[in-house]
N, C-alpha and C. Protein backbone atom coordinates (compact mmCIF):
# COMPACT_ATOMS: atom_id res chain seq x y z
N UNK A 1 58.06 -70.01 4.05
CA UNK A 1 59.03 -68.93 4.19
C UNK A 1 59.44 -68.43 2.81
N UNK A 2 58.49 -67.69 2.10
CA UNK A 2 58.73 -67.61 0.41
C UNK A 2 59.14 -66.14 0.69
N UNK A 3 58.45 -65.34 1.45
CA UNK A 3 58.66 -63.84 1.34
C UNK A 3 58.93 -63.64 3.11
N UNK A 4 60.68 -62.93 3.52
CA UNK A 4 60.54 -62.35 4.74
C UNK A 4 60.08 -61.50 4.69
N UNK A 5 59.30 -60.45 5.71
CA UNK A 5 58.59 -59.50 5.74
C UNK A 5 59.75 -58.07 6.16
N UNK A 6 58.86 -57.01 5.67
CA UNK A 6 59.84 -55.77 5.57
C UNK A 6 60.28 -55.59 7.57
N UNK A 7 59.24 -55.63 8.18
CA UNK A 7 59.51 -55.81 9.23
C UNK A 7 60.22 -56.61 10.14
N UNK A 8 60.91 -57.77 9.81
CA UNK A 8 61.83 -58.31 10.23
C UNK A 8 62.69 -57.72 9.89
N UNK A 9 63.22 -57.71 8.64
CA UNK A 9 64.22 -57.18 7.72
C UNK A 9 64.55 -55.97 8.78
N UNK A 10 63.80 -55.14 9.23
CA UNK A 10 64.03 -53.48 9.17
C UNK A 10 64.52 -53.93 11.07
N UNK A 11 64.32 -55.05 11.88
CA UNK A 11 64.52 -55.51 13.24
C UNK A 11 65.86 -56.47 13.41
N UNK A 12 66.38 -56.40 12.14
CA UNK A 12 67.27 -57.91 12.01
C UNK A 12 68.57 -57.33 13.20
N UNK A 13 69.19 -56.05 13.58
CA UNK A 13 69.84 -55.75 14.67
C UNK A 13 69.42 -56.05 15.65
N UNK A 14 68.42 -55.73 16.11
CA UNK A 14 67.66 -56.44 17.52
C UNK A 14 67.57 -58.02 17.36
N UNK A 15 66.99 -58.46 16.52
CA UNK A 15 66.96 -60.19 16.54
C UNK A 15 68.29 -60.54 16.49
N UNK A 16 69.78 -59.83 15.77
CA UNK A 16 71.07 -60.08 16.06
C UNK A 16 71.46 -60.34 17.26
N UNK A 17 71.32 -59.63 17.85
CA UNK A 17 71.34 -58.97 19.36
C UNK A 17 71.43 -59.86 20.29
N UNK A 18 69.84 -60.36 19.91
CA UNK A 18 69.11 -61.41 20.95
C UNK A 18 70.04 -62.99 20.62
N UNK A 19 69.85 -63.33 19.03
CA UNK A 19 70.51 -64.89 18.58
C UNK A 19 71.58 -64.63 19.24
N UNK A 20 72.42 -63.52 19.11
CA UNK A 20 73.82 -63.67 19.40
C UNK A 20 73.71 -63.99 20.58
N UNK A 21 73.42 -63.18 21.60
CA UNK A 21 73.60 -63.45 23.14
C UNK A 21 73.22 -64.99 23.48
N UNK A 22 72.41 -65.33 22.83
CA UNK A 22 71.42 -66.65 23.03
C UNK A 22 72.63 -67.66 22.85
N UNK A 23 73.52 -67.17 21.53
CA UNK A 23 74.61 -68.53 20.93
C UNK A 23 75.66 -68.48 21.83
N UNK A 24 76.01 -67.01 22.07
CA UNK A 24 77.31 -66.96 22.85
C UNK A 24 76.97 -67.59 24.72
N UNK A 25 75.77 -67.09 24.96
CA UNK A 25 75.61 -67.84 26.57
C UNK A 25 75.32 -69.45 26.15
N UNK A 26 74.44 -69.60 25.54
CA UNK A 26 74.59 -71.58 25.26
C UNK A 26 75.98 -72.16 25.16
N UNK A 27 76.70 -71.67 24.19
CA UNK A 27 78.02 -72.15 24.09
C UNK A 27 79.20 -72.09 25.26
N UNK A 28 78.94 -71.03 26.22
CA UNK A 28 79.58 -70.56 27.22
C UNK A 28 78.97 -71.39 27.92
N UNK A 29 77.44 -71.71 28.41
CA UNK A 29 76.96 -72.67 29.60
C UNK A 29 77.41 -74.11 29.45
N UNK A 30 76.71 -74.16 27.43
CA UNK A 30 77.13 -75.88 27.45
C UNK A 30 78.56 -76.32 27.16
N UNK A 31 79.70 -75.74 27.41
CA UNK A 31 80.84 -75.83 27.12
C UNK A 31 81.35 -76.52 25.62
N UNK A 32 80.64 -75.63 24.67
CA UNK A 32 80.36 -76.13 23.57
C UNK A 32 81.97 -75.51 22.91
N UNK A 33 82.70 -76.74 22.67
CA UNK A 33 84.20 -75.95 21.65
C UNK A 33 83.37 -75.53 20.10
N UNK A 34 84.50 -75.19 19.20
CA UNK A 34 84.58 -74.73 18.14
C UNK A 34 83.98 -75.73 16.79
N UNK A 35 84.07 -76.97 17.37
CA UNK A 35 83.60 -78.12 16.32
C UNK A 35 81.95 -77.85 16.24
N UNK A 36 81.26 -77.85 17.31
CA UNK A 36 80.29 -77.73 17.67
C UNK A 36 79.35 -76.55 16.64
N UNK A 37 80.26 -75.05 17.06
CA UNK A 37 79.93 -74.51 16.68
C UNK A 37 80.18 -74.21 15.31
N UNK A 38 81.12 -74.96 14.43
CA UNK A 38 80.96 -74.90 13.17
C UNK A 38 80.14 -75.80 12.41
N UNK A 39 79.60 -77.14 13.31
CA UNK A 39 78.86 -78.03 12.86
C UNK A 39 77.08 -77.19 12.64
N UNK A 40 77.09 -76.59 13.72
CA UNK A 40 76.21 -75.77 13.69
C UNK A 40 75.76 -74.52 12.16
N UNK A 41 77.30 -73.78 11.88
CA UNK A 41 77.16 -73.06 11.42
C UNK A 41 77.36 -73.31 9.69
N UNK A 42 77.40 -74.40 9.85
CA UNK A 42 77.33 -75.49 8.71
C UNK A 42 76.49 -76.06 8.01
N UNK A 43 75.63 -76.27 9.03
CA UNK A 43 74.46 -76.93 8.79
C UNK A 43 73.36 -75.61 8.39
N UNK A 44 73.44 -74.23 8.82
CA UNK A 44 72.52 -73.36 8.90
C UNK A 44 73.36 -72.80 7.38
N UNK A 45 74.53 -72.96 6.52
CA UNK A 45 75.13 -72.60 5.40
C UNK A 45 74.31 -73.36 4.23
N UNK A 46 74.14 -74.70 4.47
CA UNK A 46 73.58 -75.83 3.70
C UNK A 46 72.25 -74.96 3.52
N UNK A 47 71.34 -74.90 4.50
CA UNK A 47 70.15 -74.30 4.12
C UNK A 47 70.03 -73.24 3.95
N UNK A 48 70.56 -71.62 4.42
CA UNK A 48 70.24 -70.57 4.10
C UNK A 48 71.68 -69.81 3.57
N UNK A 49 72.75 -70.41 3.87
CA UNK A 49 73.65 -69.30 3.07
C UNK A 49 74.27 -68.80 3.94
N UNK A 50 74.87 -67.81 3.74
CA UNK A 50 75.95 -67.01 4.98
C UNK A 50 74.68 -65.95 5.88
N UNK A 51 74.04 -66.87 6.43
CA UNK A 51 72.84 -65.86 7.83
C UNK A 51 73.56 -65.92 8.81
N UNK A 52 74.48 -66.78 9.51
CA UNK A 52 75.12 -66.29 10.68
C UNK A 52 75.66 -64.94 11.22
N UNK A 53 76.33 -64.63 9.85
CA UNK A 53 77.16 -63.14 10.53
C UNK A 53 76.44 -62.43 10.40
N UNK A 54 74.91 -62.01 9.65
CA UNK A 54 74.42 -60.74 10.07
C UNK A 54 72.86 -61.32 10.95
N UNK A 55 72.78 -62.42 11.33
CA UNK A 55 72.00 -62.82 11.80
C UNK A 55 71.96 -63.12 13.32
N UNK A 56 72.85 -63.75 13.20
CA UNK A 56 73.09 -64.59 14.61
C UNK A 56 74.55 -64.44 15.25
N UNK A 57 76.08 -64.20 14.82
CA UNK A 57 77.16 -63.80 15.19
C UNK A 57 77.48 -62.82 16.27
N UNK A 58 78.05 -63.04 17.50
CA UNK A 58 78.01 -61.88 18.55
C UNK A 58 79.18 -60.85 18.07
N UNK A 59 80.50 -61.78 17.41
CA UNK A 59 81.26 -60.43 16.34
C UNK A 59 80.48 -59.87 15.33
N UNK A 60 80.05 -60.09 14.93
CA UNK A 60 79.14 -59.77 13.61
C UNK A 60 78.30 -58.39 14.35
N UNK A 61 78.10 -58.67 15.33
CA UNK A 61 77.03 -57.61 16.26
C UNK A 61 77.71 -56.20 16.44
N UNK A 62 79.07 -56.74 17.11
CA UNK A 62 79.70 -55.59 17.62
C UNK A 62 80.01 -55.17 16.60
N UNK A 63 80.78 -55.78 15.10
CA UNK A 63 81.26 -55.02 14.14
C UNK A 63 80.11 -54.10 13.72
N UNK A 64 79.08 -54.83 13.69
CA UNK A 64 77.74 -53.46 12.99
C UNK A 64 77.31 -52.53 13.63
N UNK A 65 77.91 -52.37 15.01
CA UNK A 65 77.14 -51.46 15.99
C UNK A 65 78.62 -50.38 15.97
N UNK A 66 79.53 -51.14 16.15
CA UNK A 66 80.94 -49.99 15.70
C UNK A 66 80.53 -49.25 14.40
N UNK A 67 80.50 -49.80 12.92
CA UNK A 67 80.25 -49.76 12.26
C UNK A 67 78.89 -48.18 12.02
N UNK A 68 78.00 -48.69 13.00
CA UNK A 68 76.73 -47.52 12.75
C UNK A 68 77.44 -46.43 13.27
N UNK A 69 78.36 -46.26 13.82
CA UNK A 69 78.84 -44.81 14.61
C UNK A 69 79.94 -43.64 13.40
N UNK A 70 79.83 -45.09 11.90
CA UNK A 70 80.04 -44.36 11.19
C UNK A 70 79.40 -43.21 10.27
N UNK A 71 79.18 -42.17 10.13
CA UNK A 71 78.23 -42.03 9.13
C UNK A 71 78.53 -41.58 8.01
N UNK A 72 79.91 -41.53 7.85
CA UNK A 72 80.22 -41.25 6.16
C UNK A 72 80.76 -42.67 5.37
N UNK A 73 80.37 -43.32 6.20
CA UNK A 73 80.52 -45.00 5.71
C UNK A 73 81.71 -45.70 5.48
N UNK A 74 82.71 -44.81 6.09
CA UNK A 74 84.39 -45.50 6.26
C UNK A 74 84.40 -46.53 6.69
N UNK A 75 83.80 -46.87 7.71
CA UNK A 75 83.86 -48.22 8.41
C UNK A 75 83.10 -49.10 7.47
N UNK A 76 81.95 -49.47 6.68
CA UNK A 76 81.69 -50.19 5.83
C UNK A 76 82.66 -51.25 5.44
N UNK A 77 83.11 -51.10 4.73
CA UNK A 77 84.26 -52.08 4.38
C UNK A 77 85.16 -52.66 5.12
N UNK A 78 84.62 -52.50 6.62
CA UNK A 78 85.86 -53.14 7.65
C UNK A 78 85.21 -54.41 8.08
N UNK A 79 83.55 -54.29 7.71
CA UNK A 79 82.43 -55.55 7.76
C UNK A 79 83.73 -56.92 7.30
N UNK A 80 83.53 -56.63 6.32
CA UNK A 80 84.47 -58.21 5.52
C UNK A 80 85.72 -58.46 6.26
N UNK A 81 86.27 -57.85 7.00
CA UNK A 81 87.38 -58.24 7.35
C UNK A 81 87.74 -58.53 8.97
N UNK A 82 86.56 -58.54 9.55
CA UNK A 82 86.68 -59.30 10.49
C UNK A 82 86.37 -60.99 10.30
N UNK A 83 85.49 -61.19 9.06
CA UNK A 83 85.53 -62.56 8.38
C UNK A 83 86.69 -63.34 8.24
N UNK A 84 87.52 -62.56 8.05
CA UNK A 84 88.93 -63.22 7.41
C UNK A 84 89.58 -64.39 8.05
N UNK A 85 89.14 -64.23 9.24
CA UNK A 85 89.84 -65.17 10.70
C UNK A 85 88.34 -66.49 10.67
N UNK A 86 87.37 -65.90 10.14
CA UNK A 86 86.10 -67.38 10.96
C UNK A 86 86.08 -68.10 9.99
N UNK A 87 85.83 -69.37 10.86
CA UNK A 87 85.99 -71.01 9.88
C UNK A 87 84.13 -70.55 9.37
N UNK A 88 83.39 -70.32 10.43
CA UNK A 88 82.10 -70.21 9.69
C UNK A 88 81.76 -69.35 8.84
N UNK A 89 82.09 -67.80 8.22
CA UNK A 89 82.19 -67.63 7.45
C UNK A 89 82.77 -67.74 6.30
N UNK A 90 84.03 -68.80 6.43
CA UNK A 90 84.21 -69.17 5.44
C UNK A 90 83.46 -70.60 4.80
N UNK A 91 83.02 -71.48 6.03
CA UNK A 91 82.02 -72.64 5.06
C UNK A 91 80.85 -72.15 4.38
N UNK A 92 80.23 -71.01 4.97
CA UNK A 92 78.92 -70.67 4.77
C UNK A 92 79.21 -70.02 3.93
N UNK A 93 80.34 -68.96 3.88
CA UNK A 93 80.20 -68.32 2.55
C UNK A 93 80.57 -69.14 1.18
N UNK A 94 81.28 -70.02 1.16
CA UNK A 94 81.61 -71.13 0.16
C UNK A 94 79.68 -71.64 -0.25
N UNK A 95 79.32 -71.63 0.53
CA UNK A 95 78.05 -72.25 0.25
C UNK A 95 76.80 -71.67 -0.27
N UNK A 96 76.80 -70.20 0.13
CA UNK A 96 75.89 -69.30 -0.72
C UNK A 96 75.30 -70.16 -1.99
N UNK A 97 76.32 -70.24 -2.81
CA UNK A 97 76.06 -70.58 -4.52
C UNK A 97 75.16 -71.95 -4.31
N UNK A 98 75.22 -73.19 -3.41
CA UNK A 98 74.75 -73.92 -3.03
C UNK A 98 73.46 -74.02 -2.26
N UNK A 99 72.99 -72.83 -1.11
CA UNK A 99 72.12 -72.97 -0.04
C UNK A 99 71.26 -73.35 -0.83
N UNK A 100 70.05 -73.93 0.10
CA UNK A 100 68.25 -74.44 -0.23
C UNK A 100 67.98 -73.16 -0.93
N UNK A 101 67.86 -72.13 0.47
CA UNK A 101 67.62 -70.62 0.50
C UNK A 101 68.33 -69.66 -0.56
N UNK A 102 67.76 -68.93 -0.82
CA UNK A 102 68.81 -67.94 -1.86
C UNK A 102 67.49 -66.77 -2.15
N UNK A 103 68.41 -65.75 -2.35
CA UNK A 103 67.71 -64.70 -2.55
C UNK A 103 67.64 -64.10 -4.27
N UNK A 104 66.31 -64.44 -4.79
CA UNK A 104 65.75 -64.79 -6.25
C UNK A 104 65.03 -63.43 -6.31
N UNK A 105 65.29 -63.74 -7.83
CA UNK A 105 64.71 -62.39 -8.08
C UNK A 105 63.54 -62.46 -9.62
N UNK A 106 61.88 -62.23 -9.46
CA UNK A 106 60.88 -62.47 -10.17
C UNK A 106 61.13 -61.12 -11.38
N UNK A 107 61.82 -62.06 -12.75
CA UNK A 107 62.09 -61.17 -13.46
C UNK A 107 60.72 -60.44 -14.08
N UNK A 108 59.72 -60.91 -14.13
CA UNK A 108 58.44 -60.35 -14.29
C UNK A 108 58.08 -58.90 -14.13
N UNK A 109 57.99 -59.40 -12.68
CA UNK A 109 57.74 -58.04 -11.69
C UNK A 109 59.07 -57.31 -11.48
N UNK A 110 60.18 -57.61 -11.77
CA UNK A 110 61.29 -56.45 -11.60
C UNK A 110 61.31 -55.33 -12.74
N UNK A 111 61.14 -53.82 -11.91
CA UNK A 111 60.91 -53.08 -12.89
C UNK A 111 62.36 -52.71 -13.39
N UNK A 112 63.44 -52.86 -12.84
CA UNK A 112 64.85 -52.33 -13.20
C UNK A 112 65.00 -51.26 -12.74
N UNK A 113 64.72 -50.70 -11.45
CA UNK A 113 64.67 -49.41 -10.58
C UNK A 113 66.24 -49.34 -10.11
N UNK A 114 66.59 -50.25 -9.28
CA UNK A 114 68.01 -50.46 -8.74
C UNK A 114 68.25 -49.93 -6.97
N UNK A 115 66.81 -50.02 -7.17
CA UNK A 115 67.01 -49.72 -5.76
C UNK A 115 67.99 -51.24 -4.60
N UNK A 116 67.52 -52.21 -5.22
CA UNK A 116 68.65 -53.38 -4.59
C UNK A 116 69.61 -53.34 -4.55
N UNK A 117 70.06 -52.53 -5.75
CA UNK A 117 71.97 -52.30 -6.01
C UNK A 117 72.63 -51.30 -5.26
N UNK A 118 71.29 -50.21 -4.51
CA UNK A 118 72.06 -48.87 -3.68
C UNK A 118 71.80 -49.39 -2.61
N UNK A 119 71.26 -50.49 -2.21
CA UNK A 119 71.24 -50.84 -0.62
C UNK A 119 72.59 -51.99 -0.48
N UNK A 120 72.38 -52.82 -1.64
CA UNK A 120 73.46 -53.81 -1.38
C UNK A 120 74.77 -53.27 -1.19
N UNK A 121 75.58 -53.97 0.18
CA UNK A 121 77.13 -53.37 0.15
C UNK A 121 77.57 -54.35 -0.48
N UNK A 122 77.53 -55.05 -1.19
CA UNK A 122 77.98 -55.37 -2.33
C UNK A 122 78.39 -54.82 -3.52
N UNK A 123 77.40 -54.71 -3.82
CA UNK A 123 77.29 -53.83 -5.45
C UNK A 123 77.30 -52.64 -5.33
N UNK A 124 77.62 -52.33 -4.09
CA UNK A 124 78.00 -50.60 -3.53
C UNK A 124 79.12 -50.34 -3.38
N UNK A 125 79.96 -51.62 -3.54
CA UNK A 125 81.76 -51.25 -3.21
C UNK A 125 82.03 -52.00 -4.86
N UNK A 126 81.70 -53.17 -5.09
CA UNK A 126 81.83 -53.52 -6.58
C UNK A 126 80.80 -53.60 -7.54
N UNK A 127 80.53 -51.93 -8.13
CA UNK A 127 79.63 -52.14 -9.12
C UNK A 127 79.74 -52.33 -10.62
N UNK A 128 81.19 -52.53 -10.92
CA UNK A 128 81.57 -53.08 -12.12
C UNK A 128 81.33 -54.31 -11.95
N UNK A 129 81.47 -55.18 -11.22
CA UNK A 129 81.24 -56.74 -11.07
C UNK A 129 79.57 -57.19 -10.31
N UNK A 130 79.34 -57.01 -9.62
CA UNK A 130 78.20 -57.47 -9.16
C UNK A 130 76.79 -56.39 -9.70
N UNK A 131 75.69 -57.24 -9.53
CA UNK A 131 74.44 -56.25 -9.80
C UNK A 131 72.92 -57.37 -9.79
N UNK A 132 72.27 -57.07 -8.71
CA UNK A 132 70.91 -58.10 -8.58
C UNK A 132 70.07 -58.14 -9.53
N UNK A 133 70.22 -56.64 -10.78
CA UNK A 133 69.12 -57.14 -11.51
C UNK A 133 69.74 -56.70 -13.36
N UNK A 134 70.85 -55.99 -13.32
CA UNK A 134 71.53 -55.94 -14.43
C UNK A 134 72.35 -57.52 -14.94
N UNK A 135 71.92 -57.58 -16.26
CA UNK A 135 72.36 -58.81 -17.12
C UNK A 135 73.61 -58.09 -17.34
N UNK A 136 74.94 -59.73 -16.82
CA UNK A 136 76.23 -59.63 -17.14
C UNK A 136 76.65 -59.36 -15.90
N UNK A 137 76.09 -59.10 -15.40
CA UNK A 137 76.98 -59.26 -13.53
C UNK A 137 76.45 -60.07 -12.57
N UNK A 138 77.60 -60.73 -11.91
CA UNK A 138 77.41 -61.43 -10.97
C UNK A 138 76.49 -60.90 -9.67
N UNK A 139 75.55 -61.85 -9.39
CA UNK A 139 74.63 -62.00 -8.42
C UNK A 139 75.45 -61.82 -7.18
N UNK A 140 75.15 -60.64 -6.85
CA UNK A 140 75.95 -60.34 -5.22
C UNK A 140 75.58 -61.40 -4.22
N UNK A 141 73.95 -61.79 -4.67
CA UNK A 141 73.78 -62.68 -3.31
C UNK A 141 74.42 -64.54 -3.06
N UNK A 142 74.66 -64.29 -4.20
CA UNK A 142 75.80 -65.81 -4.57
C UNK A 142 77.01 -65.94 -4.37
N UNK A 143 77.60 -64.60 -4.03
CA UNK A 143 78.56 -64.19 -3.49
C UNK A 143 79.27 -64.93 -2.73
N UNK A 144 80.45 -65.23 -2.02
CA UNK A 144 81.14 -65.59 -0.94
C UNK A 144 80.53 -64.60 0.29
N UNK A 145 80.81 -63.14 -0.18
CA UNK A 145 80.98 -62.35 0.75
C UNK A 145 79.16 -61.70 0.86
N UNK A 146 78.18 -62.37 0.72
CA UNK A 146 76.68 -62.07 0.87
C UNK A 146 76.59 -62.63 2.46
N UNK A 147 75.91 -61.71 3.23
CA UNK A 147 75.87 -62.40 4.73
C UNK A 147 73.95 -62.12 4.41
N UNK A 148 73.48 -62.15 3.90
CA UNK A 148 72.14 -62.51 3.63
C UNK A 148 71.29 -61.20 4.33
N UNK A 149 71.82 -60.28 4.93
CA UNK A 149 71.25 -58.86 5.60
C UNK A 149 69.87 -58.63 5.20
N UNK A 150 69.65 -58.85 3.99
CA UNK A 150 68.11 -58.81 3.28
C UNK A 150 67.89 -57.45 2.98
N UNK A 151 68.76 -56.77 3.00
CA UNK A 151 68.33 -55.30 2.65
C UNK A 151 68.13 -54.84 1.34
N UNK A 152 68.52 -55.40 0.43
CA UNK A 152 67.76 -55.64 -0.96
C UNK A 152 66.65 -56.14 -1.39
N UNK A 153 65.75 -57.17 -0.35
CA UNK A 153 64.58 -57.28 -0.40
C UNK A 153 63.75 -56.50 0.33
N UNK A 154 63.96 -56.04 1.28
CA UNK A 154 63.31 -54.66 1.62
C UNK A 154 63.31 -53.76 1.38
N UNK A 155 64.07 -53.30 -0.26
CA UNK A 155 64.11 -52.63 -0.68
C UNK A 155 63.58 -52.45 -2.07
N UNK A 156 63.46 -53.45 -2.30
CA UNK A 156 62.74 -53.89 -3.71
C UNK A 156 60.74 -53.57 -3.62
N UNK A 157 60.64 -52.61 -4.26
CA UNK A 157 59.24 -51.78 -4.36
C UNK A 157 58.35 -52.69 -5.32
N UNK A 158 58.93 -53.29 -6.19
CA UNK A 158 57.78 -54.27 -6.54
C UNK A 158 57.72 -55.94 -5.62
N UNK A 159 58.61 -55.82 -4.78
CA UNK A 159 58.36 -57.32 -4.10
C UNK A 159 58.92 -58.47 -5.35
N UNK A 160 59.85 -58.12 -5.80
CA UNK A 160 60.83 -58.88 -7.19
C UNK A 160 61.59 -59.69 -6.48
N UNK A 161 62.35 -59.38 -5.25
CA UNK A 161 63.54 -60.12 -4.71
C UNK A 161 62.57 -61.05 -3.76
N UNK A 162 62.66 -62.06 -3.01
CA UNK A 162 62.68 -62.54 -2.19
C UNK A 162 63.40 -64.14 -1.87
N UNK A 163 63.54 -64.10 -0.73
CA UNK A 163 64.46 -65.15 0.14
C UNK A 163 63.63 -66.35 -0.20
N UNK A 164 63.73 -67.47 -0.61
CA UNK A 164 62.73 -68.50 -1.01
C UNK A 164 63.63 -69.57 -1.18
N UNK A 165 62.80 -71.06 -1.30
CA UNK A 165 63.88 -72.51 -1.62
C UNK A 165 63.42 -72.11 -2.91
N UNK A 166 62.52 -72.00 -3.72
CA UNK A 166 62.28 -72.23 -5.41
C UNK A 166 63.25 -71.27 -6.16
């Protein structure tokens, strides 16, 4: 799993969609409380980082689908703040700086285009502080607030970024 492919990346709403429904009916069938599900979302922090909320989260779903009905991008910034309340975004995001997984970037092949920095909502709301490939700013994807979306590696034209343990 060194490189996700642009095609997942560009499906990750539909695979949301699906994990979510999948987590929210398991947890609803197996009468799974909240321990459960943070043990869960804990264990998936350790290895990949904050992937729950844009991955697998059934809030996470609805906020991005509210969210798309924006199109001058007001709603953007309302992403983070439905976080404010979850125990799992907050272990997982504590853990970013830590995961196996992390999203690296092959200074080689990076031409310094910036196309990562106009996709990231990161470095799209703080671009004095964060930046994936400018020296002197913090790595958005190390972030607390990185939910791992991957849209900076699908956006990266030389194939510089990718999701990898190395």
């Amino acid at each position: 799993m060194t490189h996700i492919s642009k095609a997942l990346i560009k499906n990750r709403r539909t695979i949301q969609a699906i994990v979510a429904t999948g987590v929210y009916i398991a947890a609803s069938a197996l009468g799974l409380n909240l321990i459960w599900i943070l043990v869960a979302g804990s264990v998936l922090g350790v290895l990949f980082g904050k992937v729950f909320c844009r991955w697998a989260c059934p809030i996470g779903f609805f906020m991005e689908l509210a969210m798309s009905f924006s199109k001058d991008g007001k709603f953007r910034q309302m992403y983070q703040y439905h976080k404010v309340g979850c125990p799992i975004a907050w272990i997982s995001g504590t853990l970013n700086k830590y995961s196996l997984f992390r999203i690296r970037r092959d200074d080689k092949s990076c031409t310094k285009c910036g196309a990562c920095d106009k996709v990231c909502y990161i470095s799209s709301l703080e671009p004095s502080q964060f930046s994936l490939y400018k020296r002197g700013k913090d790595n958005p994807a190390t972030s607390f607030s990185c939910s791992k979306c991957m849209e900076c590696v699908a956006a990266c034209p030389t194939k510089s970024l990718m999701f990898t343990s190395k």
